[in-house]
N, C-alpha and C. Protein backbone atom coordinates (compact mmCIF):
# COMPACT_ATOMS: atom_id res chain seq x y z
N UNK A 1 104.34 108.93 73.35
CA UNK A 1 104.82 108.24 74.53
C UNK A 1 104.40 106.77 74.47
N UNK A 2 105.30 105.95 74.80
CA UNK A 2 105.01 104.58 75.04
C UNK A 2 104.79 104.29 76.34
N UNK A 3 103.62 103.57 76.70
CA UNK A 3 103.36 102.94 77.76
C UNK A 3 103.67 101.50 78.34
N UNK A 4 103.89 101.52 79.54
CA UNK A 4 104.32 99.95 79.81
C UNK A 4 103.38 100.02 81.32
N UNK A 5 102.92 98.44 81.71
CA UNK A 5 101.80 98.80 82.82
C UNK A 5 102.17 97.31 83.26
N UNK A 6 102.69 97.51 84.66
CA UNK A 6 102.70 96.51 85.37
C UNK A 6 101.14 95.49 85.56
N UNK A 7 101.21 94.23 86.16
CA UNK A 7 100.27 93.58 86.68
C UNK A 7 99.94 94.30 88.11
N UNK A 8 98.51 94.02 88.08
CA UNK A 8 98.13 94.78 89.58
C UNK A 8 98.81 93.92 90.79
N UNK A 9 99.36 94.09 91.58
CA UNK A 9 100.04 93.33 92.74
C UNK A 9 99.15 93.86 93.96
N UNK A 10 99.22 92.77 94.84
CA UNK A 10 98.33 93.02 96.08
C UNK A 10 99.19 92.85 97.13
N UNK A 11 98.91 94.03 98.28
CA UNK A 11 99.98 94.72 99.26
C UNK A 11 99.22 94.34 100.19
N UNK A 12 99.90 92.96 101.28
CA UNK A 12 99.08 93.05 102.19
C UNK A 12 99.16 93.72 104.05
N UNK A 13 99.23 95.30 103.43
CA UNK A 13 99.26 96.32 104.19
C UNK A 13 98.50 97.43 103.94
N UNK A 14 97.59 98.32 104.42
CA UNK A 14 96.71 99.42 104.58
C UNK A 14 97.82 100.12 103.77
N UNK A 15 96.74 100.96 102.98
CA UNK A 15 97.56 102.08 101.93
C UNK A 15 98.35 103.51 102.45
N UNK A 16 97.69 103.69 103.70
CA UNK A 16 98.17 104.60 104.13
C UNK A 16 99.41 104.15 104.96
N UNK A 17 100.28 103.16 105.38
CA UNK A 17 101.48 102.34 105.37
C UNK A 17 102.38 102.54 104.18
N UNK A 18 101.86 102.13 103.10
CA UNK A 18 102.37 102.02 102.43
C UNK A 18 102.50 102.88 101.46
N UNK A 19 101.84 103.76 101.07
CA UNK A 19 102.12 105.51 100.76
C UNK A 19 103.51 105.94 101.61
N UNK A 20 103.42 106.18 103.09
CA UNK A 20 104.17 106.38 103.86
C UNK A 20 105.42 105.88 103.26
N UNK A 21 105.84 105.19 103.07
CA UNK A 21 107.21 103.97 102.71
C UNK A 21 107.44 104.56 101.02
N UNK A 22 106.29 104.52 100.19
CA UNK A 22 106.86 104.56 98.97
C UNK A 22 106.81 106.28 98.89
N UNK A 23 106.61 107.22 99.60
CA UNK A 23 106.56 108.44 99.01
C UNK A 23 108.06 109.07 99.49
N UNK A 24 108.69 108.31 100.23
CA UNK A 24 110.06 109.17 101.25
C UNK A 24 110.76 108.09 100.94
N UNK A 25 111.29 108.42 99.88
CA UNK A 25 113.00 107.71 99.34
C UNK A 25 113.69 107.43 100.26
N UNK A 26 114.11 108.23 101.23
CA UNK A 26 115.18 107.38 102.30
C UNK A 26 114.76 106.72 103.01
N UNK A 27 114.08 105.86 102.70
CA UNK A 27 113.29 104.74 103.18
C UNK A 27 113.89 103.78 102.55
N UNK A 28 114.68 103.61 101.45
CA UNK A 28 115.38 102.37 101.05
C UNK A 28 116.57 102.19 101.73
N UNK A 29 116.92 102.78 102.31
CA UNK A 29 118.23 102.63 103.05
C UNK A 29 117.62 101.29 104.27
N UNK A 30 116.38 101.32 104.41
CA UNK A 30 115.88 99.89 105.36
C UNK A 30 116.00 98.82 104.53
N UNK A 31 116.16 98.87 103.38
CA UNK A 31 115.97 97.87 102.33
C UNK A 31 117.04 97.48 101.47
N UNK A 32 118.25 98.40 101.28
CA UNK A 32 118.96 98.59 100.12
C UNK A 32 119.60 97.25 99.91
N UNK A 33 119.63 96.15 101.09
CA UNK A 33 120.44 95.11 101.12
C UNK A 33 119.46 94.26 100.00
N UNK A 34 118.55 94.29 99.67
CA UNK A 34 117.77 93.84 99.27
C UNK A 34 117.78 93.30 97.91
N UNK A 35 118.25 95.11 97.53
CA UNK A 35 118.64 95.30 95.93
C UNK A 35 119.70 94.20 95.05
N UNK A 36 119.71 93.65 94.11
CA UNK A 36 120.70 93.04 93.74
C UNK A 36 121.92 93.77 93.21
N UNK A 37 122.65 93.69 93.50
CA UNK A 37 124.09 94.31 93.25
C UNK A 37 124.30 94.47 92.32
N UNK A 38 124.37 92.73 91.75
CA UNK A 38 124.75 92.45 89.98
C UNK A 38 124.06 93.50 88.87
N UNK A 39 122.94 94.01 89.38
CA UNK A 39 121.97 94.56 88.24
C UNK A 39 121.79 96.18 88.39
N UNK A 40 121.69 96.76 89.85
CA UNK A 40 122.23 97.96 89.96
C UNK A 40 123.44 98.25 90.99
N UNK A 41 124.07 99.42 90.61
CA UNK A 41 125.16 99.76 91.76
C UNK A 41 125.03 101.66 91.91
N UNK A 42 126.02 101.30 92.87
CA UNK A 42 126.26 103.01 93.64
C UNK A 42 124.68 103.76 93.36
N UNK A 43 123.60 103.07 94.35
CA UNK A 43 122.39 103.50 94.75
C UNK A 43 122.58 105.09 95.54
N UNK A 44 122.54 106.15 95.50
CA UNK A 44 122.07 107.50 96.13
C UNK A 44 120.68 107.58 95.83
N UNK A 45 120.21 108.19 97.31
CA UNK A 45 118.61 108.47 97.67
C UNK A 45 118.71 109.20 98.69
N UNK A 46 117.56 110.71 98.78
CA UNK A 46 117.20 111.29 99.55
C UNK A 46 115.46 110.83 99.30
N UNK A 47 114.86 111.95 100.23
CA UNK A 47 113.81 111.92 100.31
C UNK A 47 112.81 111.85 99.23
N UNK A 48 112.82 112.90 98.25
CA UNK A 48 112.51 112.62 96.82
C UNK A 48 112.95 112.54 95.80
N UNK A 49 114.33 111.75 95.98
CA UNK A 49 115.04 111.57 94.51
C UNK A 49 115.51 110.02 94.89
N UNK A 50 116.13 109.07 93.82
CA UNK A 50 117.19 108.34 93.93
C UNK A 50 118.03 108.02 92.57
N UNK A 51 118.91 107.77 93.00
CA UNK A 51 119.48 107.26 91.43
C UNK A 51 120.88 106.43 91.78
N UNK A 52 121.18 105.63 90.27
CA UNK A 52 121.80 104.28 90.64
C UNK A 52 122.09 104.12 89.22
N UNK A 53 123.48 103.59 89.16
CA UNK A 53 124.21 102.90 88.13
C UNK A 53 123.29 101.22 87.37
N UNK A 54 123.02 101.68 85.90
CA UNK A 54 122.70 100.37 85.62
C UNK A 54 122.79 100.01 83.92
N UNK A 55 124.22 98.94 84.38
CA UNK A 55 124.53 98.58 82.54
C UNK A 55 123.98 98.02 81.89
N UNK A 56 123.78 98.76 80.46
CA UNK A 56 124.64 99.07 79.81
C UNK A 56 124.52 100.99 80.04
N UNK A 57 123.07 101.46 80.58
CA UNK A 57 122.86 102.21 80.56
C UNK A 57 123.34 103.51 81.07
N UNK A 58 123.75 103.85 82.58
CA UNK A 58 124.99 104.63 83.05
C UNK A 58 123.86 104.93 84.35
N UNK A 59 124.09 105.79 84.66
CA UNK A 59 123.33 106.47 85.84
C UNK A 59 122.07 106.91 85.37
N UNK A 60 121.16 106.54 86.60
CA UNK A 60 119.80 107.11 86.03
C UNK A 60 119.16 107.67 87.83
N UNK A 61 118.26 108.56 87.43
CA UNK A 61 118.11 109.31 88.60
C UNK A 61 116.39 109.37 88.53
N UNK A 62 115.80 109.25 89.19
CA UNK A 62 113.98 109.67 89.29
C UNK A 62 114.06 110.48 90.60
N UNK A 63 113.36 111.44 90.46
CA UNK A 63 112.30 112.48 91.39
C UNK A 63 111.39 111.98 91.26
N UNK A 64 110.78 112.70 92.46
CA UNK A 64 109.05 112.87 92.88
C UNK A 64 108.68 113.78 92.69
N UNK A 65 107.80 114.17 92.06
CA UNK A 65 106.95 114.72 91.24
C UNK A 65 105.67 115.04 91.50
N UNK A 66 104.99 114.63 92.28
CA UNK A 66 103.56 114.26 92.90
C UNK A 66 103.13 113.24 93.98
N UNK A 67 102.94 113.90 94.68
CA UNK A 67 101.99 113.13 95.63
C UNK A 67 100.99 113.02 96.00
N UNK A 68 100.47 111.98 95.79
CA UNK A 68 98.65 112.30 96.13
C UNK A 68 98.06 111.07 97.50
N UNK A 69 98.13 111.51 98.62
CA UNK A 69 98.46 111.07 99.97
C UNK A 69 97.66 109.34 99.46
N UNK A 70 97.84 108.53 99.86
CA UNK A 70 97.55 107.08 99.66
C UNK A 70 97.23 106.58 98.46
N UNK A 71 97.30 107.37 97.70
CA UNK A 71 96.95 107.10 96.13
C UNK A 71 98.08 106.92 94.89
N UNK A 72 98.77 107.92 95.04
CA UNK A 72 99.58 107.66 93.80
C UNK A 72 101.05 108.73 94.60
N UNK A 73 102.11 108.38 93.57
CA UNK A 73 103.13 108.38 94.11
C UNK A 73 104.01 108.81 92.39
N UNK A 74 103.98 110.24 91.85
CA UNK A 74 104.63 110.42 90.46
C UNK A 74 106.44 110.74 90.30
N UNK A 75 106.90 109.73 89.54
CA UNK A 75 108.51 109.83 89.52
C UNK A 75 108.38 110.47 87.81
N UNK A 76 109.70 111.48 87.67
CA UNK A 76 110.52 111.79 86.43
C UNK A 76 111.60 111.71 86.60
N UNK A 77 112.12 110.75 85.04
CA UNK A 77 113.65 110.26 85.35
C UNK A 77 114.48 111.82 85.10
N UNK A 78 115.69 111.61 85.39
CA UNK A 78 116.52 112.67 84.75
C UNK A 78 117.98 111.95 84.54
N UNK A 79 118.75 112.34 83.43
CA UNK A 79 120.20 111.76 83.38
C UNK A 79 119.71 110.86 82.50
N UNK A 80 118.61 110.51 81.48
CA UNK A 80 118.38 109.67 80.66
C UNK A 80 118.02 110.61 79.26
N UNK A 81 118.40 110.14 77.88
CA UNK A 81 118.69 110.45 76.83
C UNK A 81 117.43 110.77 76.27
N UNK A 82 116.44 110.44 77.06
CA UNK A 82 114.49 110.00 76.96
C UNK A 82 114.06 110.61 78.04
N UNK A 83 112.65 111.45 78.25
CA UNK A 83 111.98 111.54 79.30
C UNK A 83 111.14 109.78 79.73
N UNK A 84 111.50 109.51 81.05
CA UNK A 84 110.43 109.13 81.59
C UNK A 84 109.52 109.08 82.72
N UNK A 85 108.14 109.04 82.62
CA UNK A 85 107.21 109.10 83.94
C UNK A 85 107.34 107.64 84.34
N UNK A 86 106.91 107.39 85.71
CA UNK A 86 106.15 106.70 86.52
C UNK A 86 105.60 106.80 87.65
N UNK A 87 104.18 106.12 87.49
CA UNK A 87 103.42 106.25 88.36
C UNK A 87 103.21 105.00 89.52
N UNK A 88 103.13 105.35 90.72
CA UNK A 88 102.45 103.85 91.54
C UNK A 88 101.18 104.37 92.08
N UNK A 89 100.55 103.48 91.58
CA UNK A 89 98.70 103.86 92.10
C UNK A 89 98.65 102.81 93.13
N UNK A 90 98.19 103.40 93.98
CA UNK A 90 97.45 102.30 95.14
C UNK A 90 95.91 102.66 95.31
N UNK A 91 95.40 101.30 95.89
CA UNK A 91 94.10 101.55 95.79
C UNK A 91 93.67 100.74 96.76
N UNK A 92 92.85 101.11 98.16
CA UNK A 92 92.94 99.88 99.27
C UNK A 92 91.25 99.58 99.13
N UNK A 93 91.17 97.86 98.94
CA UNK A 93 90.15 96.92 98.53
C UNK A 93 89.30 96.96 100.07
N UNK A 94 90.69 96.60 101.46
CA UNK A 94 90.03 96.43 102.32
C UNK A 94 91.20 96.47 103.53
N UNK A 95 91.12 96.06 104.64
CA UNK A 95 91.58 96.35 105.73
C UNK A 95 92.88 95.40 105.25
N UNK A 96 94.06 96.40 105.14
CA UNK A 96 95.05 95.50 105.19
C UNK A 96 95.13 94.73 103.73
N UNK A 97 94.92 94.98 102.27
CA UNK A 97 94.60 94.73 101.21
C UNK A 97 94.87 95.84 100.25
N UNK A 98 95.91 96.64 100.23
CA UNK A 98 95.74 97.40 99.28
C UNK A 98 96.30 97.04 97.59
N UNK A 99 95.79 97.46 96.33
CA UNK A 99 95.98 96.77 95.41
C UNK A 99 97.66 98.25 94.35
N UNK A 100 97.96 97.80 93.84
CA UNK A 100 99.50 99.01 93.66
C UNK A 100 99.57 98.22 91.75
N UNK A 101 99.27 99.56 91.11
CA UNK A 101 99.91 98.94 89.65
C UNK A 101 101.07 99.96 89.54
N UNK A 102 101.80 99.85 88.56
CA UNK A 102 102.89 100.70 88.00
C UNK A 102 102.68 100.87 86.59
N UNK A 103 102.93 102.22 86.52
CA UNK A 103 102.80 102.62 85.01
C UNK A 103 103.65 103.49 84.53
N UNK A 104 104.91 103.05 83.67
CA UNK A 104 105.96 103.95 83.09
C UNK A 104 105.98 104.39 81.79
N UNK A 105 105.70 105.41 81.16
CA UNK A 105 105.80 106.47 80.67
C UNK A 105 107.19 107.01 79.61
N UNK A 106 107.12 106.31 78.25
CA UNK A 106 108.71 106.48 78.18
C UNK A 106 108.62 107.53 76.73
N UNK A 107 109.14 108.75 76.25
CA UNK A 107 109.02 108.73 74.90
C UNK A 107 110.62 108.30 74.29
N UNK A 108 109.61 107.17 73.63
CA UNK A 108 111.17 106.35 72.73
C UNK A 108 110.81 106.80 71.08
N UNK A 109 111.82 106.52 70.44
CA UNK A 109 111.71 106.43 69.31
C UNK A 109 111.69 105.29 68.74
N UNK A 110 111.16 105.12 67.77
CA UNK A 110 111.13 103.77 67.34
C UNK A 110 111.99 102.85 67.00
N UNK A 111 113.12 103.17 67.05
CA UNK A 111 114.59 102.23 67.18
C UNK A 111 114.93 101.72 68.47
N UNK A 112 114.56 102.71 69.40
CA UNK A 112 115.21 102.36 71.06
C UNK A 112 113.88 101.42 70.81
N UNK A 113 112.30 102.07 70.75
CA UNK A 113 111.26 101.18 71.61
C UNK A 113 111.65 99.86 71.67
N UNK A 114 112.08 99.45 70.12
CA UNK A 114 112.11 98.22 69.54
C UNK A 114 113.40 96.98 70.28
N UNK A 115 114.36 97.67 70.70
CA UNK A 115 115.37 97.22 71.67
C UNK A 115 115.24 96.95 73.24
N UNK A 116 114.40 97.86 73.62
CA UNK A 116 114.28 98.39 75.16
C UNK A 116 112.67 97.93 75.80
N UNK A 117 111.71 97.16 74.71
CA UNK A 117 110.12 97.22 75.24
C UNK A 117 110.12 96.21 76.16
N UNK A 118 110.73 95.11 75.72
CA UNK A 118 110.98 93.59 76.25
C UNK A 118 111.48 94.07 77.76
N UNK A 119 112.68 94.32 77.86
CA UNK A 119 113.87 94.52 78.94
C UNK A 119 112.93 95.50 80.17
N UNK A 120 112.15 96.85 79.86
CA UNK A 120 111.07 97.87 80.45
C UNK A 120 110.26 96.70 80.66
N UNK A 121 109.61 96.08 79.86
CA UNK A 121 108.38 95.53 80.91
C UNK A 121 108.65 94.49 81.71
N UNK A 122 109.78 93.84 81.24
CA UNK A 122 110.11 92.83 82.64
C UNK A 122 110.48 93.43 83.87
N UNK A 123 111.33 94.67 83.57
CA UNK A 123 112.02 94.93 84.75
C UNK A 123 110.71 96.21 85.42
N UNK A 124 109.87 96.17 84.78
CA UNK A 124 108.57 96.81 85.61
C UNK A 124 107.96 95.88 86.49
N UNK A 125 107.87 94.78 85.90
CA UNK A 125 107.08 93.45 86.61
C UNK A 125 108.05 93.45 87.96
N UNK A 126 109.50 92.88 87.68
CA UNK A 126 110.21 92.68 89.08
C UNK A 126 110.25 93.84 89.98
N UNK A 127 110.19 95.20 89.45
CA UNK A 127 109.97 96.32 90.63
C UNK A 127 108.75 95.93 91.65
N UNK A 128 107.43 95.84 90.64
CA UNK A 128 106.22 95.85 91.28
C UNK A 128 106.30 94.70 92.32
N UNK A 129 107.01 93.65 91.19
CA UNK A 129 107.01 92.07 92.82
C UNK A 129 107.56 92.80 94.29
N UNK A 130 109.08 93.30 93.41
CA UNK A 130 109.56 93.74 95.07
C UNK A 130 108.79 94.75 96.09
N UNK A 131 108.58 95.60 95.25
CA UNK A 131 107.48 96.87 96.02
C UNK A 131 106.33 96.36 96.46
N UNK A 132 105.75 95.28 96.15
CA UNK A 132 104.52 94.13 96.69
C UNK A 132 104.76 93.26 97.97
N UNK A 133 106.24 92.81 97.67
CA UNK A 133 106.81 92.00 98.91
C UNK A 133 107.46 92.59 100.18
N UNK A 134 107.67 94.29 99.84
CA UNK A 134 108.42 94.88 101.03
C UNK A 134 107.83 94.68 102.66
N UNK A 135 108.49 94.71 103.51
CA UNK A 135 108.38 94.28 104.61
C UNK A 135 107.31 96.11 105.17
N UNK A 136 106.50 96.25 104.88
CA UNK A 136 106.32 97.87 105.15
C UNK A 136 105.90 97.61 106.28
N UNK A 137 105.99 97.15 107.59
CA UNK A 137 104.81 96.86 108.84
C UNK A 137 106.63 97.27 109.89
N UNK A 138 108.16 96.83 108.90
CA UNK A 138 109.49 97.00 109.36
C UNK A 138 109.80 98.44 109.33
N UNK A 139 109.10 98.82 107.94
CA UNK A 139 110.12 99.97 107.36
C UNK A 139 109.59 101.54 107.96
């Protein structure tokens, strides 16, 4: 398995907020305007699943997998040619301070890794920004 690990981002909302928000998928429907269009489309989400069109790739779908109440939050993709995990760990520093890394989980082979490592860790970084910047005090 190849690993990819976001930068730690700091949430400035209590973890138990923000557990709340990231563990119940239809919770993006407060947000979906958010999403950029250009980069994904035809978003479906229930409670513990979502999935969404994204080229070159086709549809990709993650479940929830685990929950561990203010702590971590486990997705497995499905509809992808590869298993992958991800995890969001939260960890609250202090009142209103909680700290959130991301860690995805991919087994590639060494032809995809070599195409796909670049493109995975950026687009891990911009998840974590957005999931850092969400309005959770709205949602």
């Amino acid at each position: 398995m190849t690993e990819f690990t976001s930068d730690v981002k700091t949430i400035f909302h209590n973890d138990e907020v923000v557990f709340h928000v990231l563990s119940d998928l239809s919770k993006i429907e407060l947000i979906k305007d958010q999403i950029p269009a250009d980069k994904i489309r035809d978003f479906a989400f229930d409670s513990d699943s979502c999935s969404f069109r994204v080229d070159p790739v086709g549809e990709v779908k993650f479940r929830i997998v685990d929950r561990e109440p203010n702590k971590l939050v486990k997705f497995k993709s499905e509809n992808l040619p590869f298993e992958v995990f991800l995890w969001i760990q939260l960890v609250q520093k202090a009142e209103k301070d909680t700290r959130m890394k991301i860690t995805l989980r991919a087994d590639l082979n060494p032809f995809i890794k070599g195409m796909v490592s670049k493109p995975l860790q950026e687009g891990l970084e911009k998840i974590a920004d957005m999931i850092a910047e969400l309005p959770y005090d709205k949602i």
